[in-house]
C-alpha atoms as a PDB file:
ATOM      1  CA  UNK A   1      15.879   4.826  -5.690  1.00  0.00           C
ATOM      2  CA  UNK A   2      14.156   2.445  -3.524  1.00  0.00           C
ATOM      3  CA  UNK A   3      10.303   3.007  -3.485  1.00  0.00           C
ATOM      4  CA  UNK A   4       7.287   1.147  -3.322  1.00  0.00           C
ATOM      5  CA  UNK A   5       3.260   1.816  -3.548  1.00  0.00           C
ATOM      6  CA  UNK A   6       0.962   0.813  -0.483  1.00  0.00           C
ATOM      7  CA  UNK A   7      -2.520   0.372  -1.032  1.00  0.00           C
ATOM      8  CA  UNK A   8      -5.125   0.636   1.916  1.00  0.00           C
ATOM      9  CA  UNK A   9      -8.256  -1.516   1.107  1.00  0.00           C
ATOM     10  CA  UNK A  10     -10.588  -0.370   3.578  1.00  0.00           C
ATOM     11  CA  UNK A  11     -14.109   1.516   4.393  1.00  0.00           C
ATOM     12  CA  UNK A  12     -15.575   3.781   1.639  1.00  0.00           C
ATOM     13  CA  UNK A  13     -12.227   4.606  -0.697  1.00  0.00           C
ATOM     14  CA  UNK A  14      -8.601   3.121  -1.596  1.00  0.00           C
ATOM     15  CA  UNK A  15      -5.590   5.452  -0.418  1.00  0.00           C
ATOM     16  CA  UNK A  16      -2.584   4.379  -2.794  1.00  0.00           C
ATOM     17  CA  UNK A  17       1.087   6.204  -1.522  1.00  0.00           C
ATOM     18  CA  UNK A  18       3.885   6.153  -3.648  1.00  0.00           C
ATOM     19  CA  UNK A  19       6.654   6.163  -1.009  1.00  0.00           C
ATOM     20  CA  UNK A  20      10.746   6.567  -0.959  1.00  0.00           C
ATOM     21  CA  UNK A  21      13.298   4.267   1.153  1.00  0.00           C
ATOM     22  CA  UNK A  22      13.632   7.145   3.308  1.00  0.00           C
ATOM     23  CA  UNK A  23       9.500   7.296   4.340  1.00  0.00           C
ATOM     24  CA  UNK A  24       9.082  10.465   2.332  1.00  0.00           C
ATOM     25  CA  UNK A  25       5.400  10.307   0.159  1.00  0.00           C
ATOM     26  CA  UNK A  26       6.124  10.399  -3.162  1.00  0.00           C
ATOM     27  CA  UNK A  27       2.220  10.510  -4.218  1.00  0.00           C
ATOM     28  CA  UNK A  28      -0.681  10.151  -3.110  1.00  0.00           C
ATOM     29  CA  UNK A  29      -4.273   9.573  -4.732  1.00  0.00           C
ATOM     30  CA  UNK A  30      -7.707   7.701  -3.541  1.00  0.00           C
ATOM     31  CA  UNK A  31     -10.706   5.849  -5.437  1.00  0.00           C
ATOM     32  CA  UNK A  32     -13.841   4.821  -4.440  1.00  0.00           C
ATOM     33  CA  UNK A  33     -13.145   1.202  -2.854  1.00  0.00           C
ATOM     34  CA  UNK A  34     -13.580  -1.729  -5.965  1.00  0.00           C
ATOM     35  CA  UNK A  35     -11.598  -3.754  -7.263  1.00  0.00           C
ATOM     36  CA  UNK A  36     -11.154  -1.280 -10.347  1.00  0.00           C
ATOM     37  CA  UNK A  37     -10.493   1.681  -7.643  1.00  0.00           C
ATOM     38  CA  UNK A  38      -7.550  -0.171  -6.208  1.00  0.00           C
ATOM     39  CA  UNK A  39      -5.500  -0.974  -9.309  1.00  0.00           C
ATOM     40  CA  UNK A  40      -6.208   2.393 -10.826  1.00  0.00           C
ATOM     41  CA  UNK A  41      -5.557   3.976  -7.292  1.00  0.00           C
ATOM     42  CA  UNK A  42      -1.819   1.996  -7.178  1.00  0.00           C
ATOM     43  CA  UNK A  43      -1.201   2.721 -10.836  1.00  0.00           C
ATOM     44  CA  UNK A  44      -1.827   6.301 -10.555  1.00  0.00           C
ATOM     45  CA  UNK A  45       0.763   6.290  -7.228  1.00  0.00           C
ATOM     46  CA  UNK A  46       3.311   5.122  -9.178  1.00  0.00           C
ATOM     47  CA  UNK A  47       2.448   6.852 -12.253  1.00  0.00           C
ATOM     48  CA  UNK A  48       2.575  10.131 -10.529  1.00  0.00           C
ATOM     49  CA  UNK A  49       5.675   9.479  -8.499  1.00  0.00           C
ATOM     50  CA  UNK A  50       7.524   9.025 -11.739  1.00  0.00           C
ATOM     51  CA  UNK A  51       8.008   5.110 -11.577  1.00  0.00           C
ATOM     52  CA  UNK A  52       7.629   2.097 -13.598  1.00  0.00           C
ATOM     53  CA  UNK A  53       4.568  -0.160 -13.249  1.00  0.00           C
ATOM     54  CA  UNK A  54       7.339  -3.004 -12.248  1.00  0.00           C
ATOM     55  CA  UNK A  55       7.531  -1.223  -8.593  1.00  0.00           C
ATOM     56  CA  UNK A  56       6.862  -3.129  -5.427  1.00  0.00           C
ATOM     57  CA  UNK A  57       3.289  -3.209  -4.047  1.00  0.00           C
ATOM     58  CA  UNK A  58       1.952  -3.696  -0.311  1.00  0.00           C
ATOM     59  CA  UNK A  59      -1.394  -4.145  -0.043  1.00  0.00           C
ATOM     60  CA  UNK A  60      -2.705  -3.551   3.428  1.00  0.00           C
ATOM     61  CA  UNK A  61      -6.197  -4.864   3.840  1.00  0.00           C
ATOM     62  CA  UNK A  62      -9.498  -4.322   6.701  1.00  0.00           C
ATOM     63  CA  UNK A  63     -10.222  -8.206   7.029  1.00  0.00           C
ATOM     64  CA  UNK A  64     -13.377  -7.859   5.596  1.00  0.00           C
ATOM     65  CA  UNK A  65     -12.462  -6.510   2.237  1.00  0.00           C
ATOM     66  CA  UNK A  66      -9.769  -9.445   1.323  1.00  0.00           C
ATOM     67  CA  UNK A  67     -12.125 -10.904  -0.983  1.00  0.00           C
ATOM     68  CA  UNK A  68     -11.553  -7.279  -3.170  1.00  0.00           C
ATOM     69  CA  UNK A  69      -7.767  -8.026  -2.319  1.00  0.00           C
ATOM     70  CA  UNK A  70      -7.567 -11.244  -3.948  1.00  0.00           C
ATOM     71  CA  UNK A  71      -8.528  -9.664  -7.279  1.00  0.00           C
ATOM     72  CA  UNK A  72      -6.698  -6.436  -6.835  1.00  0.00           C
ATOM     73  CA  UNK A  73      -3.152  -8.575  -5.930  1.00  0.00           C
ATOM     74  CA  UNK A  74      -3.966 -10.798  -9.416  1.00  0.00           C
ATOM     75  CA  UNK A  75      -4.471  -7.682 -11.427  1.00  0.00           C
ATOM     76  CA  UNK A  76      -1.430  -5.976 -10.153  1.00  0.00           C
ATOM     77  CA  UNK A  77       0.500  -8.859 -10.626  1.00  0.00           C
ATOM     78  CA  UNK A  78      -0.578  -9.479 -14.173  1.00  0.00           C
ATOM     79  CA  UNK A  79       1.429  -6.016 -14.493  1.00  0.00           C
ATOM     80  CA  UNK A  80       5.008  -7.947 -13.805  1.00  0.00           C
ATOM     81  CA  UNK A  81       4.316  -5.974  -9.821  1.00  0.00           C
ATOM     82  CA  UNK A  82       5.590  -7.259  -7.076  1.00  0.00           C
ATOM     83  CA  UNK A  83       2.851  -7.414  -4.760  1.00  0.00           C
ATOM     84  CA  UNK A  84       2.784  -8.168  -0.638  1.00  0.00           C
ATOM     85  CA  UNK A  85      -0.306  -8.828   1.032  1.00  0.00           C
ATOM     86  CA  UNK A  86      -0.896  -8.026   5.089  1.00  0.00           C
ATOM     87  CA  UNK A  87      -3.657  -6.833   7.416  1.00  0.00           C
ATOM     88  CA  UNK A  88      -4.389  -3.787   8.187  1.00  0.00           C
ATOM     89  CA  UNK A  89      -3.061  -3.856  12.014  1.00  0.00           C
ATOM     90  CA  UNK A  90      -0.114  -5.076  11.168  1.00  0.00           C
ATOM     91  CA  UNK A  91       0.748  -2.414   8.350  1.00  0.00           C
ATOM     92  CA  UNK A  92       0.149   0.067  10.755  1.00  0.00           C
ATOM     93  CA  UNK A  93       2.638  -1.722  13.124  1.00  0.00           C
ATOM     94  CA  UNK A  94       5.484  -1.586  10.885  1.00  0.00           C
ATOM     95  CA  UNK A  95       4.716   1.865  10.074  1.00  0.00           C
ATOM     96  CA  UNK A  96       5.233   2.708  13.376  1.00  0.00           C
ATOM     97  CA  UNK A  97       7.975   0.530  13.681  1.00  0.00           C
ATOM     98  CA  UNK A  98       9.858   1.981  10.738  1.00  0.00           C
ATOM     99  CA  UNK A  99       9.025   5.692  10.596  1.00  0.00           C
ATOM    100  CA  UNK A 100       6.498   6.380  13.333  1.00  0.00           C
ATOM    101  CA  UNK A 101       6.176   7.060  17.009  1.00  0.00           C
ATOM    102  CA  UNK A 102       7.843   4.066  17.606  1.00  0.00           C
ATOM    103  CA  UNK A 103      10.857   4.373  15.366  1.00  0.00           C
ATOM    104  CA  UNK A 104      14.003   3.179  17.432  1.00  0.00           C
ATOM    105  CA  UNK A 105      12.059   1.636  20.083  1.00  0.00           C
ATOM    106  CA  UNK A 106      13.281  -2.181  21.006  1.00  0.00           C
ATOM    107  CA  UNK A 107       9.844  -3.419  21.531  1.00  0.00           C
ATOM    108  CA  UNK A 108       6.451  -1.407  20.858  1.00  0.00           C
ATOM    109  CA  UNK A 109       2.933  -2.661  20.714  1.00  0.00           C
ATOM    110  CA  UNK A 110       0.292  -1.426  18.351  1.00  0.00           C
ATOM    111  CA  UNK A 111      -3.592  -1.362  20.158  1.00  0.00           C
END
């Protein structure tokens, strides 16, 4: 199966989804934003969505965390984790992009 965890670093709390190929949520849990919040928030995902601590990570970040984000992506790491870094507008792009309100489109713009 083809899954992966992505990891919102932003505001008040971490939201960590454990997610299929297909776009389905696989889990879901939150922690209060830190550096500790976000690993344990990405190991729980996978945890609870019955995969190995070797899956792929994403790490969507609000620019104004990323100094959180470069600690989170070297502790995940450590873990033999993939891990992908991108801002948040852009995540939420591609989400559209892939299984959103823009799925199928040829050209779509996120505002």
């Amino acid at each position: 199966m083809n899954t992966s965890i992505g990891v919102d670093v932003r505001g008040a709390v971490v939201l960590a989804l454990a997610v299929g190929a297909d776009g389905q949520v696989l889990a879901e849990t939150t922690a209060p934003l830190s550096t500790d919040g976000a690993v344990d928030a990405a190991v729980r995902a996978a945890r609870d969505a019955g995969l190995g601590e070797a899956t792929p990570i994403g790490l969507a970040a609000w620019e104004p965390k990323l100094a959180e984000v470069g600690e989170v992506t070297r502790r995940l790491a450590a873990r033999s984790a993939p891990v992908s870094v991108t801002g948040a507008g852009l995540a939420a792009a591609a989400g559209e992009t892939r299984i959103g309100a823009a799925r199928g489109a040829r050209y779509a713009a996120c505002l």
